[in-house]
Protein backbone atom coordinates (compact mmCIF):
# COMPACT_ATOMS: atom_id res chain seq x y z
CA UNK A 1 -0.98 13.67 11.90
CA UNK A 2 -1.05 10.54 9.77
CA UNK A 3 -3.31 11.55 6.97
CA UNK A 4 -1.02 14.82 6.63
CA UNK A 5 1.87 12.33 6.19
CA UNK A 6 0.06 10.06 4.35
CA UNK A 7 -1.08 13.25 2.14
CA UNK A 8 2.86 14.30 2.22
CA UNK A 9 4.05 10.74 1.61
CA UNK A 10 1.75 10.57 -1.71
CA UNK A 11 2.55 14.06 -3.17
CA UNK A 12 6.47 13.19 -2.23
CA UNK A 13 6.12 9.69 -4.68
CA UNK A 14 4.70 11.96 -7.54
CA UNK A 15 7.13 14.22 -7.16
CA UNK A 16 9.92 11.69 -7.34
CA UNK A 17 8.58 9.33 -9.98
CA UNK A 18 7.61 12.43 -12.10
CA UNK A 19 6.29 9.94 -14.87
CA UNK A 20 3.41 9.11 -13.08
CA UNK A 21 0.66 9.52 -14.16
CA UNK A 22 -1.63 11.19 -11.58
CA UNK A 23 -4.80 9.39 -9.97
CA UNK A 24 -8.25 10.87 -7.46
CA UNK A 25 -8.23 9.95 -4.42
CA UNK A 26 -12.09 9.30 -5.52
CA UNK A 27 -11.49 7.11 -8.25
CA UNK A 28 -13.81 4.39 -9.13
CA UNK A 29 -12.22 1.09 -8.42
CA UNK A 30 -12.15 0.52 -12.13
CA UNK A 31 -10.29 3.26 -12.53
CA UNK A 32 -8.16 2.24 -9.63
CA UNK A 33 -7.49 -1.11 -11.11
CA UNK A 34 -6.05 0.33 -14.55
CA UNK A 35 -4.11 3.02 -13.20
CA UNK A 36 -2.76 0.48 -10.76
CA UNK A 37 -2.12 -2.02 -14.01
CA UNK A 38 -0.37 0.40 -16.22
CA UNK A 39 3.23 -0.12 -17.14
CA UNK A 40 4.34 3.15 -15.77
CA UNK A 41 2.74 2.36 -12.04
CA UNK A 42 4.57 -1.32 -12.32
CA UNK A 43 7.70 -0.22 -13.41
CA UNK A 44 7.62 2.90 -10.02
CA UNK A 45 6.63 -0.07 -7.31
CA UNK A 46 9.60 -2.45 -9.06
CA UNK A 47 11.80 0.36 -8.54
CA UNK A 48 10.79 1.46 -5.04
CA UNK A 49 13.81 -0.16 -2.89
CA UNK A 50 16.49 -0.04 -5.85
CA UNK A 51 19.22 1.98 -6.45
CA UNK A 52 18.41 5.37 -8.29
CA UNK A 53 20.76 5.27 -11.81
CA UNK A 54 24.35 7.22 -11.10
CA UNK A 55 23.39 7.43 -6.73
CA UNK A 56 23.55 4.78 -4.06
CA UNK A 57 20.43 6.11 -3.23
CA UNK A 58 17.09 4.15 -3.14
CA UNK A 59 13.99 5.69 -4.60
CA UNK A 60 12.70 5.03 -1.26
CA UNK A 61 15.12 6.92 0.61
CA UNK A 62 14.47 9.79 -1.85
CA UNK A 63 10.74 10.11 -1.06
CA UNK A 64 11.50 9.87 2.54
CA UNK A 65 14.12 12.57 2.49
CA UNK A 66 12.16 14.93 0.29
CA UNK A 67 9.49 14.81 2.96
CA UNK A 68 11.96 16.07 5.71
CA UNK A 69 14.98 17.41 4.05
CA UNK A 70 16.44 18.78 6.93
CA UNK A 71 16.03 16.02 9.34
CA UNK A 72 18.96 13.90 9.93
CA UNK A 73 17.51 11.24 12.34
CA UNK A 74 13.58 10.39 11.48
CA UNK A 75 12.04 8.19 13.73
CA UNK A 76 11.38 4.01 12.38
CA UNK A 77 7.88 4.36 13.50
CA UNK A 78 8.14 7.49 10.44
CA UNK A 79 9.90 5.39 8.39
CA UNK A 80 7.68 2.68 8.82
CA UNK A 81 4.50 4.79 7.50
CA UNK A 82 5.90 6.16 4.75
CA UNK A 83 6.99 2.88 3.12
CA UNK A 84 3.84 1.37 3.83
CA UNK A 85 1.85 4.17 2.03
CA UNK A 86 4.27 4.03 -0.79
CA UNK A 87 4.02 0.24 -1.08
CA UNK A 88 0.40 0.33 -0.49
CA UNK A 89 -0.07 3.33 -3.59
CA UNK A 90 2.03 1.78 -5.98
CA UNK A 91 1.31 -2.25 -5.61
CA UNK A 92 -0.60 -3.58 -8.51
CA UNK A 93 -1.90 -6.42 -6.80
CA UNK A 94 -3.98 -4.47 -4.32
CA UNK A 95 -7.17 -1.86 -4.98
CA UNK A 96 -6.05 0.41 -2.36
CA UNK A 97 -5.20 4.23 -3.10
CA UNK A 98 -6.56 5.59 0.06
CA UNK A 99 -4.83 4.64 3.15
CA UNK A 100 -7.44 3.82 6.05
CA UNK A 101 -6.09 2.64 9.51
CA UNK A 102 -7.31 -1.09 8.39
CA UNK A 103 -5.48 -1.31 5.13
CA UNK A 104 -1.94 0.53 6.65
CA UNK A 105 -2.00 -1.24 10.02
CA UNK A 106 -0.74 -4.81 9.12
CA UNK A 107 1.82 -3.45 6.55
CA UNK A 108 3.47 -0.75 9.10
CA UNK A 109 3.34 -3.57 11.51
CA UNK A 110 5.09 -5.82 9.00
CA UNK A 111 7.40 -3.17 8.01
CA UNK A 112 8.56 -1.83 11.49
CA UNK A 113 9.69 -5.83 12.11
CA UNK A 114 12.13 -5.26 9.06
CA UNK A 115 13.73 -2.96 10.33
């Protein structure tokens, strides 16, 4: 069930931030590095928890509702994952693209406390 999100998360960012630029999941890491360093991937992880111009909707809270549309209550533990993929995908100061159980763990952990 988690790589499906994690698949569902992913396609759910592009979608939203329709400027950016796609990526492989098989890059090479130098590859990884440069998408990760452009100005169009900084400028979709800055914007991540802010308001989305003329809503009172996060970007966040867009990628998370466009993965269940219809759900009104989704679970924290749900919640949890999908930021953490999102901040994992978009931070330029990691090399991470794919999410392994290893990389996600600490940040869901981190990010179910902040709720």
């Amino acid at each position: 069930m988690r790589s499906n999100l994690s698949t569902r998360v992913k396609a759910s960012i592009f979608k939203i931030f329709d400027k950016l630029p796609p990526i492989n999941s098989n890059a090479t890491a130098a590859e990884i590095t440069t998408w990760k360093r452009s100005s169009i991937v900084r400028e979709c992880y800055k914007k991540l928890f802010k308001e989305i111009e003329d809503t009172s909707e996060k970007y966040i809270v867009r990628i998370i509702k466009n993965i269940w549309p219809k759900k009104e209550f989704i679970p924290d533990s749900h919640t949890a994952w999908c930021v953490s993929v999102a901040e994992i995908l978009l931070n330029p100061h990691n090399e991470h693209i794919q999410i392994t159980e290893d990389i996600i763990k600490p940040i869901v952990e981190k990010n179910l406390v902040s709720n």
